[in-house]
N, C-alpha and C. Protein backbone atom coordinates (compact mmCIF):
# COMPACT_ATOMS: atom_id res chain seq x y z
N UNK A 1 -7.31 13.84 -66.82
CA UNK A 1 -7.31 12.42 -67.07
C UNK A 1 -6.87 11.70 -65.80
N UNK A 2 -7.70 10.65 -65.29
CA UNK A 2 -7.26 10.02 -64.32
C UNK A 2 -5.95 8.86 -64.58
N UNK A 3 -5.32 8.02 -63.60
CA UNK A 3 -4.21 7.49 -63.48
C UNK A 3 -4.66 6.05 -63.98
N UNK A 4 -3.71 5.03 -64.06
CA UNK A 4 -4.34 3.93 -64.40
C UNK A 4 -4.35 3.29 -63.29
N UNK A 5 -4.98 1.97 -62.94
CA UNK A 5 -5.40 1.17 -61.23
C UNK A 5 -4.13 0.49 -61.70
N UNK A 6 -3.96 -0.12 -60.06
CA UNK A 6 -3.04 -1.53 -59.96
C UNK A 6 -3.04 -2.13 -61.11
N UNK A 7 -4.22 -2.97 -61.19
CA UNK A 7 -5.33 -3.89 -62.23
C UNK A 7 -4.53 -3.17 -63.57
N UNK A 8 -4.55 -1.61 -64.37
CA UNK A 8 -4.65 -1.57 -65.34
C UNK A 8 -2.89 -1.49 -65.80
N UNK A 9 -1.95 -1.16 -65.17
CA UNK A 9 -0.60 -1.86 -65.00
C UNK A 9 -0.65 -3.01 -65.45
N UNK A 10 -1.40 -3.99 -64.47
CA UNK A 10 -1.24 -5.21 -65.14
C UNK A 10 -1.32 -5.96 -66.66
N UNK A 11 -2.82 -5.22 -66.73
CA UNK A 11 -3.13 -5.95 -67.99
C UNK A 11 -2.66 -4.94 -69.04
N UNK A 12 -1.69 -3.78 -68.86
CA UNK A 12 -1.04 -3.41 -69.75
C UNK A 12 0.07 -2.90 -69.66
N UNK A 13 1.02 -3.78 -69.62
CA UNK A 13 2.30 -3.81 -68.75
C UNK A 13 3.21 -2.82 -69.40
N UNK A 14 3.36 -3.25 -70.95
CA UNK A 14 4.48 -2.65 -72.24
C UNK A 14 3.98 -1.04 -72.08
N UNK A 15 2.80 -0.47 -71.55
CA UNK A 15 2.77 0.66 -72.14
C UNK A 15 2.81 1.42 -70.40
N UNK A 16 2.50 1.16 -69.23
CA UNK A 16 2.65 1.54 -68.10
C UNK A 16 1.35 1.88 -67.76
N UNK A 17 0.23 0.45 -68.05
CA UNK A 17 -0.88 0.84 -67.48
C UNK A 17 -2.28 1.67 -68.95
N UNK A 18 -1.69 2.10 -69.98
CA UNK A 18 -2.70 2.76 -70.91
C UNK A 18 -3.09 1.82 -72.00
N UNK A 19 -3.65 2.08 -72.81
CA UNK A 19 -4.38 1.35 -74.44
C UNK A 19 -3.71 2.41 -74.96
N UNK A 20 -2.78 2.08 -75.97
CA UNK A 20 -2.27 3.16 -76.52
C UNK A 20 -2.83 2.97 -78.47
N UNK A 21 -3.94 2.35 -78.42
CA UNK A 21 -4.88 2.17 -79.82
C UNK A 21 -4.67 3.80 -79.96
N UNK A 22 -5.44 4.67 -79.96
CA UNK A 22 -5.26 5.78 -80.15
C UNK A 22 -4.55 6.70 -80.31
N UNK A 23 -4.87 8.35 -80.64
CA UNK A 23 -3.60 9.12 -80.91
C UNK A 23 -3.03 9.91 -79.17
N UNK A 24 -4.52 9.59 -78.26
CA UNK A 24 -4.47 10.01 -77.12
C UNK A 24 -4.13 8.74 -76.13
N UNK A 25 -3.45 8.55 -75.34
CA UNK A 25 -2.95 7.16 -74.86
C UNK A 25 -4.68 7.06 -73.66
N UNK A 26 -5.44 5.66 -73.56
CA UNK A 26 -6.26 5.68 -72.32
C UNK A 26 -5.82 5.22 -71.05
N UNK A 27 -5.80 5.41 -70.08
CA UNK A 27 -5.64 4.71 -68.98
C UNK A 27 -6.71 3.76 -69.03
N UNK A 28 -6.02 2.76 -68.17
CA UNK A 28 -7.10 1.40 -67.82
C UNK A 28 -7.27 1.28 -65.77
N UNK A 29 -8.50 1.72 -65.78
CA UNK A 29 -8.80 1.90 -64.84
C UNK A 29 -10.09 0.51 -63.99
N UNK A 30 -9.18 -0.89 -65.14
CA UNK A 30 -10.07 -1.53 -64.45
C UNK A 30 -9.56 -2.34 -62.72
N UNK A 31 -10.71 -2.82 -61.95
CA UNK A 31 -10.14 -3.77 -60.76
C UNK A 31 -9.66 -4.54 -60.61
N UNK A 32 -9.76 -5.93 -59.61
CA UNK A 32 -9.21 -7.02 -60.10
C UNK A 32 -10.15 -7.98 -60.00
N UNK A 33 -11.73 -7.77 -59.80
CA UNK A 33 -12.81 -8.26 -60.23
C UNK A 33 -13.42 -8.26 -61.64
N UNK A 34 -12.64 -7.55 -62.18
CA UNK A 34 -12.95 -7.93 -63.80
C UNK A 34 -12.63 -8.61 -64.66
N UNK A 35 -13.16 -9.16 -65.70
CA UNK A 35 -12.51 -10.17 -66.43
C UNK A 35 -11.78 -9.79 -66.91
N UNK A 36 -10.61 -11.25 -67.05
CA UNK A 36 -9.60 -11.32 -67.59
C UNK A 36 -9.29 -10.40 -68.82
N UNK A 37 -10.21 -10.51 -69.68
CA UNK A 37 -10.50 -9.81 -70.83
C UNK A 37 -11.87 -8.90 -71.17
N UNK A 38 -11.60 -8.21 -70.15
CA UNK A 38 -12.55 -6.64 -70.01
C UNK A 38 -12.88 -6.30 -71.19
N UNK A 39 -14.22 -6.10 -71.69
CA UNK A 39 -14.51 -4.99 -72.96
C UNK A 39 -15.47 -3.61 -72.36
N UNK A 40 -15.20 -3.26 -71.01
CA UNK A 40 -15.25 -2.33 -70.19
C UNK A 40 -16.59 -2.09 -70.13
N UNK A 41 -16.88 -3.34 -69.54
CA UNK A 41 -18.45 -2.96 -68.64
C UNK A 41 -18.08 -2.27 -67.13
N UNK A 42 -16.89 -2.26 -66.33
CA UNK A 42 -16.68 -2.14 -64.99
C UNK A 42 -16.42 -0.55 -65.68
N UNK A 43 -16.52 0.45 -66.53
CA UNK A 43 -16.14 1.64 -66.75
C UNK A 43 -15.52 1.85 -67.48
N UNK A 44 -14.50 1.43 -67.86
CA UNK A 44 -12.83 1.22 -68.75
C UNK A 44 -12.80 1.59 -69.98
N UNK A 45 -12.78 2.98 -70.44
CA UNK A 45 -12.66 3.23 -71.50
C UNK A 45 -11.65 2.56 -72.62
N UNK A 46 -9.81 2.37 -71.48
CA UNK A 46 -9.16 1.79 -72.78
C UNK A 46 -9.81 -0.17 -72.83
N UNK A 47 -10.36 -0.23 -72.46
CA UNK A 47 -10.76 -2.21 -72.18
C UNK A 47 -11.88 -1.98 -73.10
N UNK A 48 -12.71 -1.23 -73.34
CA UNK A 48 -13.66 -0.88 -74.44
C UNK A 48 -13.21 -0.16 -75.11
N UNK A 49 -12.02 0.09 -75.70
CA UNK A 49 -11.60 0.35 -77.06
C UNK A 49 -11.21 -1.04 -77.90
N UNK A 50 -10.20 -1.88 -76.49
CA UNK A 50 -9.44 -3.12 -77.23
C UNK A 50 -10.56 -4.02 -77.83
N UNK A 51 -12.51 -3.91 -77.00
CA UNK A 51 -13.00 -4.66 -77.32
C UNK A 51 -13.38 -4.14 -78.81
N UNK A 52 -13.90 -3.00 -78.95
CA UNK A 52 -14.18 -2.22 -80.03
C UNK A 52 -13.31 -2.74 -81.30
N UNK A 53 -11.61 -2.48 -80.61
CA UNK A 53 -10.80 -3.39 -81.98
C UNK A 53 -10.82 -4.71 -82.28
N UNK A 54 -11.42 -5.88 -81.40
CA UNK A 54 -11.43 -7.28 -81.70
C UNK A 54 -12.68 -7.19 -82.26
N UNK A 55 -13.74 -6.54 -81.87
CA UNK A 55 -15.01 -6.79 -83.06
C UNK A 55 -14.28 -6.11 -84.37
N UNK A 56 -13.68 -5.06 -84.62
CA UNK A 56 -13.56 -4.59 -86.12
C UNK A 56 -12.50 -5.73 -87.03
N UNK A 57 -11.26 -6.18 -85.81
CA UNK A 57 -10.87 -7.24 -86.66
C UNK A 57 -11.16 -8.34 -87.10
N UNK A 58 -12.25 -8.97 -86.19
CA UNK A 58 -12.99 -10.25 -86.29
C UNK A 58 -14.08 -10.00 -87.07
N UNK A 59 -14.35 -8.29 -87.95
CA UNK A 59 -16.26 -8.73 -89.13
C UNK A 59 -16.77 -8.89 -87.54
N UNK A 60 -17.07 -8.17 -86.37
CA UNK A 60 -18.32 -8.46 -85.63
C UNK A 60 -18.62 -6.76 -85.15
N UNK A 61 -18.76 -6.28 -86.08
CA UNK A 61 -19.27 -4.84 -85.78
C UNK A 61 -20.41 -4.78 -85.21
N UNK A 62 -21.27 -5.50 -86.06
CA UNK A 62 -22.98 -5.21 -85.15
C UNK A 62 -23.18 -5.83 -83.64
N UNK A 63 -21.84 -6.27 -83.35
CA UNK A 63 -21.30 -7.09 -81.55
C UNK A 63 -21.86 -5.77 -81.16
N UNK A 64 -21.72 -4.19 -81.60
CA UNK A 64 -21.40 -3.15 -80.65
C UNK A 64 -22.64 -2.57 -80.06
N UNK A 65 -23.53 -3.26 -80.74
CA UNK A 65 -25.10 -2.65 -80.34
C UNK A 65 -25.33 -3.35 -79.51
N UNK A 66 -25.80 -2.54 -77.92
CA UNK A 66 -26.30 -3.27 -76.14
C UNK A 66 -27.12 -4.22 -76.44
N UNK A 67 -27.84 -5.15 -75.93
CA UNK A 67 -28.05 -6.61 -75.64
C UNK A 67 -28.42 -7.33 -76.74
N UNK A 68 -27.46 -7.38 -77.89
CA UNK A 68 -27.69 -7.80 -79.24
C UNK A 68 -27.30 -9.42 -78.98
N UNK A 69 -27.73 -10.11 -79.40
CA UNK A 69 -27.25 -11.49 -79.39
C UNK A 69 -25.95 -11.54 -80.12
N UNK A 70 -25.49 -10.81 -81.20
CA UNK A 70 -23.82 -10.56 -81.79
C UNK A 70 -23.67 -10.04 -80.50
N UNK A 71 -23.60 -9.36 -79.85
CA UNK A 71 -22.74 -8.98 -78.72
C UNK A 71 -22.33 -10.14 -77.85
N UNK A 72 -23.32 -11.18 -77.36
CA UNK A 72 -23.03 -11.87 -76.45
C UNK A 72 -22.00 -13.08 -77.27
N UNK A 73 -22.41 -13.20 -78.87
CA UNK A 73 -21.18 -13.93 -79.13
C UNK A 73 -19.94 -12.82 -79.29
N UNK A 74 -19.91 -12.06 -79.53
CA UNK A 74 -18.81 -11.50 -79.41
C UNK A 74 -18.29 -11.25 -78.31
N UNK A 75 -18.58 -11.05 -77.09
CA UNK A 75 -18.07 -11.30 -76.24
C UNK A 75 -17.16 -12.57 -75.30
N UNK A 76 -18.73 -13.55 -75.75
CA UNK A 76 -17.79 -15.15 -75.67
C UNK A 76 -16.31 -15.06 -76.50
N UNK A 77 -16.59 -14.51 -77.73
CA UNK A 77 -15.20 -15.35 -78.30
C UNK A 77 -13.78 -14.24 -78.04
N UNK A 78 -14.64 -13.25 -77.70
CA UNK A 78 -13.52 -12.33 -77.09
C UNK A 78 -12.50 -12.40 -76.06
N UNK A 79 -13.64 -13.46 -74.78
CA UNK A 79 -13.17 -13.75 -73.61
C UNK A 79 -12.59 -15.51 -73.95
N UNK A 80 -13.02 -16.05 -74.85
CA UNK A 80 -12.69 -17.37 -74.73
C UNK A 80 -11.43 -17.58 -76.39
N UNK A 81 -10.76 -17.05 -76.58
CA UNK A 81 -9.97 -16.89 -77.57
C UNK A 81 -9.20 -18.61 -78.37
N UNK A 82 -10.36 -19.22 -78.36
CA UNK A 82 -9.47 -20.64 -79.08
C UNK A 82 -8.66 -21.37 -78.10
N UNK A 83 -9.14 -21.60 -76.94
CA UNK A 83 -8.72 -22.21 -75.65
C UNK A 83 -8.47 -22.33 -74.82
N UNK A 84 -7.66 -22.79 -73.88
CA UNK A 84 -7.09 -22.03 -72.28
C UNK A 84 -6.13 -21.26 -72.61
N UNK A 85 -5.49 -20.69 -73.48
CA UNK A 85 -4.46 -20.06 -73.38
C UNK A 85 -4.54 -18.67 -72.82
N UNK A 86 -3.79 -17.69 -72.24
CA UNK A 86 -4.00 -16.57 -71.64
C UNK A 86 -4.29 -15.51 -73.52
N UNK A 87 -4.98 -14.67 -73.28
CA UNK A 87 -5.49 -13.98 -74.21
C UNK A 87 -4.11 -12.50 -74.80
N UNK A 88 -4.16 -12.47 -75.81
CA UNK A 88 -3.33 -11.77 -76.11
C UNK A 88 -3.97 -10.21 -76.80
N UNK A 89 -2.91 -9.10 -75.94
CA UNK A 89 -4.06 -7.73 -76.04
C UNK A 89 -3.97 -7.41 -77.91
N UNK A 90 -4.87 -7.10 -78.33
CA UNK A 90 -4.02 -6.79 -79.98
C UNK A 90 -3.86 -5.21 -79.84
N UNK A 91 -2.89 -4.95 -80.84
CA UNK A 91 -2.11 -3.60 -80.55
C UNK A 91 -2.01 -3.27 -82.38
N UNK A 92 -2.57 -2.37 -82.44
CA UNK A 92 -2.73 -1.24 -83.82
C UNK A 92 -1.41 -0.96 -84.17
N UNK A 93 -0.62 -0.55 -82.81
CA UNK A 93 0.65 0.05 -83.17
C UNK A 93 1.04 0.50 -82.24
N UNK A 94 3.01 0.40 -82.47
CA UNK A 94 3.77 0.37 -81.02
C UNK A 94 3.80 1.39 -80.32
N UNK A 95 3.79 1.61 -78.91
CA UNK A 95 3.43 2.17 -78.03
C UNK A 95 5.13 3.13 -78.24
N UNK A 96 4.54 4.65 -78.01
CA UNK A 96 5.54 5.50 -78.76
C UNK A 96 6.32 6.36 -76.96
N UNK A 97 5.65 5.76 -76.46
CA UNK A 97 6.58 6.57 -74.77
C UNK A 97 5.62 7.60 -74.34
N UNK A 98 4.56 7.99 -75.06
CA UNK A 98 3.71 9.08 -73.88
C UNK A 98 3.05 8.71 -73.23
């Protein structure tokens, strides 16, 4: 398993860089050319899990099928979350130290 980038530290500070959605923690291996709110087109397995969990909590499952028009709204509202506010990661459950 590779390490997580600068970039994936950042955007996941509480856990030291991983998506810890899972029973296996991911590293986030995105840059700092990616959006704010990655659903891991730049590679990013854990940034395409978190997106994976905002379509299942938001009812936008069929978002997950490639150039679906649900995708592109799901993506808008993924990246544009109800205003300027900075976007908040959602978390399944608390990050346990591995």
């Amino acid at each position: 398993m590779c390490e997580p980038t600068a970039e994936g530290l950042k955007r996941y500070p509480e856990s030291a860089g991983y998506n810890v959605d899972l029973a296996s923690p991911i590293p986030c291996v995105c840059k700092p050319a990616c959006w704010v709110r990655c659903a891991g087109e730049c590679g990013c397995q854990a940034c395409s899990v978190q997106f994976t969990t905002f379509c299942e909590a938001s009812g936008r499952l069929t978002a997950l099928v490639p150039t679906s028009q649900a995708e592109e709204e799901a993506l808008y509202a993924y990246r544009h979350p109800g205003g300027t506010e900075p976007p908040t990661i959602i978390r399944r459950r608390k990050f346990d130290g591995r």
